[in-house]
C-alpha atoms as a PDB file:
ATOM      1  CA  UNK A   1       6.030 -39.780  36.609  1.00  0.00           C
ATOM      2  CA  UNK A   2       6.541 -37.627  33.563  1.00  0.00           C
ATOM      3  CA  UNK A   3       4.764 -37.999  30.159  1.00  0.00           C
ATOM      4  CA  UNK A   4       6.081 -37.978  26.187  1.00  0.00           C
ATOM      5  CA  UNK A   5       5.400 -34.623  24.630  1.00  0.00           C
ATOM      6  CA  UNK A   6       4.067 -35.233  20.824  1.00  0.00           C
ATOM      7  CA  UNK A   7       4.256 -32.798  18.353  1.00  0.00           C
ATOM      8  CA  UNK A   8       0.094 -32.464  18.381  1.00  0.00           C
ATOM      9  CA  UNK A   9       0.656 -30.900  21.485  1.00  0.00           C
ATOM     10  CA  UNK A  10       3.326 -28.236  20.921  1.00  0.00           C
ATOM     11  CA  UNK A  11       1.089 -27.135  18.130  1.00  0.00           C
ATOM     12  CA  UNK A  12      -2.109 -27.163  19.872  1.00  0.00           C
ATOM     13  CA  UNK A  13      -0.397 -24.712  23.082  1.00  0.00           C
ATOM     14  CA  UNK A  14      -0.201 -21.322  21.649  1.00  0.00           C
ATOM     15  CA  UNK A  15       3.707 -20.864  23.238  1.00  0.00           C
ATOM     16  CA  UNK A  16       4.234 -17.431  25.099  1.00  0.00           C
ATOM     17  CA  UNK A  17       6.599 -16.007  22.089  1.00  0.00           C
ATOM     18  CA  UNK A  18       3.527 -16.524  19.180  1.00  0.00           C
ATOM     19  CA  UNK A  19       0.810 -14.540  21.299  1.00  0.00           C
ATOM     20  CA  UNK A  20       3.093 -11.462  22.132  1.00  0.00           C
ATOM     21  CA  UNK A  21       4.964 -11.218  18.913  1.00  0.00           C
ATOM     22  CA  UNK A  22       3.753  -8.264  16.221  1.00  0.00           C
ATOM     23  CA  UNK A  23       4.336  -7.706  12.590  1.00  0.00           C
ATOM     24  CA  UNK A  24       7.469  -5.347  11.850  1.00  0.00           C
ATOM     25  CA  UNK A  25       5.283  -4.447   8.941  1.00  0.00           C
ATOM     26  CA  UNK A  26       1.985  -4.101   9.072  1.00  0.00           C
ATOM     27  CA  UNK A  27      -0.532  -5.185   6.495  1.00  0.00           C
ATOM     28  CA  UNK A  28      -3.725  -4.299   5.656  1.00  0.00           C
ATOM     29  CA  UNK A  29      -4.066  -6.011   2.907  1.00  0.00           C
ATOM     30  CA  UNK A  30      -6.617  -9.097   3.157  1.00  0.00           C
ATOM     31  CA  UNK A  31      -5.557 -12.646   1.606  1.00  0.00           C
ATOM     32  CA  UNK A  32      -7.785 -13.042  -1.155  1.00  0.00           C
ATOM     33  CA  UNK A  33      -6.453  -9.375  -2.244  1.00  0.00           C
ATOM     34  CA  UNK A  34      -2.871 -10.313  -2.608  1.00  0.00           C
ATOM     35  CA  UNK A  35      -3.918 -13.165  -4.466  1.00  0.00           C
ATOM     36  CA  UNK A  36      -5.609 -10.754  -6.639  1.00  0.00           C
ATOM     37  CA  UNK A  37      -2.098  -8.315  -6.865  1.00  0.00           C
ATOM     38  CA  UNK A  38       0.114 -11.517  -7.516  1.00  0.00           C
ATOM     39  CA  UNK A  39      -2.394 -12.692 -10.618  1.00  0.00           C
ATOM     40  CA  UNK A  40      -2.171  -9.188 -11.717  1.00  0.00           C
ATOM     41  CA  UNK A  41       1.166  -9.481 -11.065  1.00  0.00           C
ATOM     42  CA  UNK A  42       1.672 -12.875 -13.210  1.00  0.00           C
ATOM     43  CA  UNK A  43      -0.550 -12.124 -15.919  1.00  0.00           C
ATOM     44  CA  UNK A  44      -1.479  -8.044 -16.196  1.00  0.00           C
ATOM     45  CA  UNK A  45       1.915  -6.802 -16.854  1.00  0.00           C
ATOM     46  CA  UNK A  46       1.883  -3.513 -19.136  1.00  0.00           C
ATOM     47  CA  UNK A  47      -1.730  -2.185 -20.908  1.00  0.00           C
ATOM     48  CA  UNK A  48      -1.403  -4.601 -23.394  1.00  0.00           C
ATOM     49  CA  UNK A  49      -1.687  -7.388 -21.424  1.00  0.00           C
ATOM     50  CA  UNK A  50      -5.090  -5.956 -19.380  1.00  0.00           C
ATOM     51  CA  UNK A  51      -7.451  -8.386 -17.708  1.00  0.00           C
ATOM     52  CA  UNK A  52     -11.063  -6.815 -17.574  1.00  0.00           C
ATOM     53  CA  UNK A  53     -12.852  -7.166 -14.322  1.00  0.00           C
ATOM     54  CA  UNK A  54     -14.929  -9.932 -15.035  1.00  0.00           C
ATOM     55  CA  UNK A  55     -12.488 -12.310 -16.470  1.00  0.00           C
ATOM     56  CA  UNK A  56     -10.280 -11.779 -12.811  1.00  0.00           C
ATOM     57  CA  UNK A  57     -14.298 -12.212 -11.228  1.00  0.00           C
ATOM     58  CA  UNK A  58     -14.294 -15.638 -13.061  1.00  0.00           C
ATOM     59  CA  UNK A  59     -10.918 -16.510 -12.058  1.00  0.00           C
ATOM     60  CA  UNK A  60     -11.682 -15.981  -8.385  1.00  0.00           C
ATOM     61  CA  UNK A  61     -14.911 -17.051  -8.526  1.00  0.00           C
ATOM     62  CA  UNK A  62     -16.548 -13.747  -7.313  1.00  0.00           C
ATOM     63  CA  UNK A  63     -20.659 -13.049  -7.856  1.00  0.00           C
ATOM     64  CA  UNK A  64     -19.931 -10.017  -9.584  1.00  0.00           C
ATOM     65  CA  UNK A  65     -17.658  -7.501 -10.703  1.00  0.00           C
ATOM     66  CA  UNK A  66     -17.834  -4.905  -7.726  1.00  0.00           C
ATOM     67  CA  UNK A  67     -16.046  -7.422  -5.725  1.00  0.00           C
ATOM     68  CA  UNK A  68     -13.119  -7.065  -8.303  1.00  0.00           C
ATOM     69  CA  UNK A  69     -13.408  -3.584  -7.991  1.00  0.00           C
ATOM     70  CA  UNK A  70     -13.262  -3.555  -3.931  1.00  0.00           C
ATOM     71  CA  UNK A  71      -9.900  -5.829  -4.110  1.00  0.00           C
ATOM     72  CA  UNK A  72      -8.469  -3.202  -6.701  1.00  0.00           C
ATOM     73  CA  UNK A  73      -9.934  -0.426  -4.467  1.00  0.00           C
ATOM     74  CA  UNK A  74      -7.863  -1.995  -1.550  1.00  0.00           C
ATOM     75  CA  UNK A  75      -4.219  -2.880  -3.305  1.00  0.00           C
ATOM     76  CA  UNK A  76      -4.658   0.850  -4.397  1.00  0.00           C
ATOM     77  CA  UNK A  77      -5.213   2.582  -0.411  1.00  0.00           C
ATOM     78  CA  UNK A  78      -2.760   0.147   0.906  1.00  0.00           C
ATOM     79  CA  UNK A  79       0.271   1.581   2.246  1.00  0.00           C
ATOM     80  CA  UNK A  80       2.625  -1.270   2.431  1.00  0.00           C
ATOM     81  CA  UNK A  81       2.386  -1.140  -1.520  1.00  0.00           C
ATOM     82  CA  UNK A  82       4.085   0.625  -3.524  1.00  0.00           C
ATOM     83  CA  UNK A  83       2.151  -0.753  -7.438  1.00  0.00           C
ATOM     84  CA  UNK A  84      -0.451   1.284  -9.151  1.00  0.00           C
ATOM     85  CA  UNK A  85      -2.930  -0.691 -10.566  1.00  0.00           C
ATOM     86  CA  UNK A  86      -4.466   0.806 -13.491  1.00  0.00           C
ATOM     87  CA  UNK A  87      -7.761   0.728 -15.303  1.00  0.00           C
ATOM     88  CA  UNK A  88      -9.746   1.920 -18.146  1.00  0.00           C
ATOM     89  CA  UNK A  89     -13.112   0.833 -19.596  1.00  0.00           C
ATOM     90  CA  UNK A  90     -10.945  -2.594 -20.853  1.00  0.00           C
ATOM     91  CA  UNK A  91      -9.686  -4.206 -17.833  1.00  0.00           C
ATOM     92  CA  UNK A  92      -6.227  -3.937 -15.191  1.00  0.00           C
ATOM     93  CA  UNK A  93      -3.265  -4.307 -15.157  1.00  0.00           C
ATOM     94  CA  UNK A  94       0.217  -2.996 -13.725  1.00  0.00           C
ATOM     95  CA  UNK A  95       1.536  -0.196 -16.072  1.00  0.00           C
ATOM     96  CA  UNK A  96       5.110  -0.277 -17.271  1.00  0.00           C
ATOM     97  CA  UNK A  97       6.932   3.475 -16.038  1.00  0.00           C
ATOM     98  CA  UNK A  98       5.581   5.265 -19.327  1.00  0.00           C
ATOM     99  CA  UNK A  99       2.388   4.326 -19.240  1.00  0.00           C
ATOM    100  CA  UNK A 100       2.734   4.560 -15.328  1.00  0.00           C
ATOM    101  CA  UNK A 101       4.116   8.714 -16.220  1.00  0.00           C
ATOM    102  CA  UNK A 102       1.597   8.961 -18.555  1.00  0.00           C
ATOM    103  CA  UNK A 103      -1.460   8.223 -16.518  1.00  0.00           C
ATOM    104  CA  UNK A 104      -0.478  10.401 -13.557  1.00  0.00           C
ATOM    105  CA  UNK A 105       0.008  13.404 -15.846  1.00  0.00           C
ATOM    106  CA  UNK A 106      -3.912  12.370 -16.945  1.00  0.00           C
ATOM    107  CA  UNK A 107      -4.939  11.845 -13.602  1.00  0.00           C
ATOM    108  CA  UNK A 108      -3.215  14.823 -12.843  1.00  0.00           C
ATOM    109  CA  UNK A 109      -4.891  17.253 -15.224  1.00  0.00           C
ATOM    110  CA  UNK A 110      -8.483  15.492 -14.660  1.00  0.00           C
ATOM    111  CA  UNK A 111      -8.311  16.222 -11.027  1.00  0.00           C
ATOM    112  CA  UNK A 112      -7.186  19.729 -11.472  1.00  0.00           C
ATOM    113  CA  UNK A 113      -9.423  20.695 -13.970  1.00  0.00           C
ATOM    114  CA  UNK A 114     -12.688  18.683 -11.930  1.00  0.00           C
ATOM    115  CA  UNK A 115     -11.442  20.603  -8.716  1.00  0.00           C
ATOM    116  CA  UNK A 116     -11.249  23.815 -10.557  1.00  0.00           C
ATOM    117  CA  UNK A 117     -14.697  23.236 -11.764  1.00  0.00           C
ATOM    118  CA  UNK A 118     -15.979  22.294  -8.145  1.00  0.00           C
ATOM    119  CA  UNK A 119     -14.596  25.577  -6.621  1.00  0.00           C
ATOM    120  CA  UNK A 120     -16.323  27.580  -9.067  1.00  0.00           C
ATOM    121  CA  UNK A 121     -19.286  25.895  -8.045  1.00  0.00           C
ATOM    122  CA  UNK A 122     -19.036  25.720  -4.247  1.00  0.00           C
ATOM    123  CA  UNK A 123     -16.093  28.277  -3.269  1.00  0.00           C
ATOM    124  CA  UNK A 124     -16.333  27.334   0.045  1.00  0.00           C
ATOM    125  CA  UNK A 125     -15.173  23.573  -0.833  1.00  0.00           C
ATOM    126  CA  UNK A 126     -11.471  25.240  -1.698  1.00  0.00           C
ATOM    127  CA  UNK A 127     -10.776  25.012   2.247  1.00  0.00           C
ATOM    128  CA  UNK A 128     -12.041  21.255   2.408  1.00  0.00           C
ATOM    129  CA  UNK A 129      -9.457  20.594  -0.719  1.00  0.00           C
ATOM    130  CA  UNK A 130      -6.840  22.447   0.520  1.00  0.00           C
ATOM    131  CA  UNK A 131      -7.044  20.268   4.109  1.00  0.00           C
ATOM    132  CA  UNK A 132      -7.304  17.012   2.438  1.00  0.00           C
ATOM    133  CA  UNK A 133      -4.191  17.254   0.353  1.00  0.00           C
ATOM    134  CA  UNK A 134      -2.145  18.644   3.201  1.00  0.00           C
ATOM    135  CA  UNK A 135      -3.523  15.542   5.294  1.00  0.00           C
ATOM    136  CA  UNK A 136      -2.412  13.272   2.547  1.00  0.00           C
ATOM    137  CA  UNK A 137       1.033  14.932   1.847  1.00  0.00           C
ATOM    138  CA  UNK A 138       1.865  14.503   5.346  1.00  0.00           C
ATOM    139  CA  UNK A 139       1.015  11.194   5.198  1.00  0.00           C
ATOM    140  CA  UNK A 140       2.714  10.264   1.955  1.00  0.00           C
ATOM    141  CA  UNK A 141       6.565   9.032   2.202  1.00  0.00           C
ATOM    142  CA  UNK A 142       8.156  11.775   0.376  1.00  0.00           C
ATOM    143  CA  UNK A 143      11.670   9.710  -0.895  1.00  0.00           C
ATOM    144  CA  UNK A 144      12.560  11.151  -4.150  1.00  0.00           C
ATOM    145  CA  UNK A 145      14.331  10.560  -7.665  1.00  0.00           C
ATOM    146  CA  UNK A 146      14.255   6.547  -6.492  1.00  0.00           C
ATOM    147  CA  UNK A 147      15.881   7.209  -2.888  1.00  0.00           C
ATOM    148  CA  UNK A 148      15.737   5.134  -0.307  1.00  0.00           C
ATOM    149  CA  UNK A 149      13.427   5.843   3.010  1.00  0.00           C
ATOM    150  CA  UNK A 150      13.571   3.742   6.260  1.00  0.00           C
ATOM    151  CA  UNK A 151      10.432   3.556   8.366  1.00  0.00           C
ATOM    152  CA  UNK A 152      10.951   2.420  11.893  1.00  0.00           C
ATOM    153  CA  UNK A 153       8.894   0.916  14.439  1.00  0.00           C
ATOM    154  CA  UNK A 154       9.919   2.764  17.251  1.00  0.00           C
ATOM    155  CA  UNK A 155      11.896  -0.028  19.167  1.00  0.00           C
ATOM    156  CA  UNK A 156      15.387   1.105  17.765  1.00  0.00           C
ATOM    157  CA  UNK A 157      15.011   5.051  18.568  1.00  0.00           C
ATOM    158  CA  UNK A 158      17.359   4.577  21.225  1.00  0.00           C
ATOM    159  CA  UNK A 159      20.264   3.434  18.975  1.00  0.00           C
ATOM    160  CA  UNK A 160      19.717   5.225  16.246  1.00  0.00           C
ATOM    161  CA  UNK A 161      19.707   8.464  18.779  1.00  0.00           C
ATOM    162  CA  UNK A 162      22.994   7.053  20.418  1.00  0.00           C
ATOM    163  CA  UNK A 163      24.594   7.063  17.100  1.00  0.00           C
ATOM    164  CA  UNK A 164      23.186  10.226  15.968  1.00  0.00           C
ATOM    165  CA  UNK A 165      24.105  12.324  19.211  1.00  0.00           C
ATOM    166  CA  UNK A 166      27.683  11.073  18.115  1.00  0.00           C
ATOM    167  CA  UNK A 167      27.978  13.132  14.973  1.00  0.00           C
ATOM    168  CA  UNK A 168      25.569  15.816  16.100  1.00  0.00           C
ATOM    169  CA  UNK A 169      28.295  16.651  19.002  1.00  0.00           C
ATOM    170  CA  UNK A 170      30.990  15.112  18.012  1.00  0.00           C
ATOM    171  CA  UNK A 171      31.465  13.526  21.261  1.00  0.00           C
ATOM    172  CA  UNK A 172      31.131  10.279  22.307  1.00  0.00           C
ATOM    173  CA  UNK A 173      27.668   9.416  24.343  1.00  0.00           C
ATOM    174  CA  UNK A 174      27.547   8.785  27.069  1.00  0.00           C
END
């Protein structure tokens, strides 16, 4: 005797394929911060249009503005994004590429002249710098003047080495 399959029950069996499958991409980013990126997204485009802290808190529905500030915190370390959120005592938003130029070259100068004033203070600290932004240059995609970079997963080495032998040796592989 066999029995009718429903739908309710195809759903409620995790299938073989769903519990071994993985993300091509993987994201750290939590839910409730990309809803956070697309409103800044939406509404937060260029300085003009900044949305302070509490006003996105309001939005969400957060107690308090630190939880703003965590979501920001996390859209900013994430790696599978490539936006800068920025900030000043007024609120967030997503900066067009001059203000985006402009605010690196401030960052930029800030950070030299704070680590300048930390090494005069604390010499030995110039080691701990001098690690951390090799660690983070290393890390850091390094694509320039609006290049393309491919990251792979691992699972397509072997083709991309078959292919590559080819024009390394110019034979065929084998």
């Amino acid at each position: 005797m066999t029995t009718q399959i429903t739908i309710d029950d195809i759903l409620a069996e995790p299938s073989h394929t769903q519990s071994r499958s993985k993300r091509l991409v993987k994201n750290t980013m939590e839910t409730t911060t990309h809803e956070v990126l697309n409103f800044l997204k939406k509404n937060a485009l260029t300085k003009d249009n900044r949305i302070s802290g509490q006003e996105i808190a309001d939005y969400f529905g957060f107690d308090n503005t630190a939880t703003v500030r965590k979501h920001i915190r996390a859209i900013r370390n994430a790696p599978e994004n490539d936006l800068i959120v920025a900030s000043d005592s007024q609120g967030y938003w997503l900066p067009s590429e001059e203000e985006e130029r402009q605010g690196i070259e401030l960052m930029l100068y800030k950070t030299l002249s704070q680590v300048e004033t930390i090494i005069n203070m604390y010499p030995r600290s110039a080691m701990m710098i001098h690690t951390l932004a090799g660690w983070a240059y290393k890390k850091k995609d390094k694509a320039v003047q609006n290049q393309t970079s491919m990251k792979f997963n691992g699972w397509e080495n072997g083709i991309m080495n078959k292919f590559a032998y080819k024009y390394i040796t110019k034979k065929e592989y084998k």
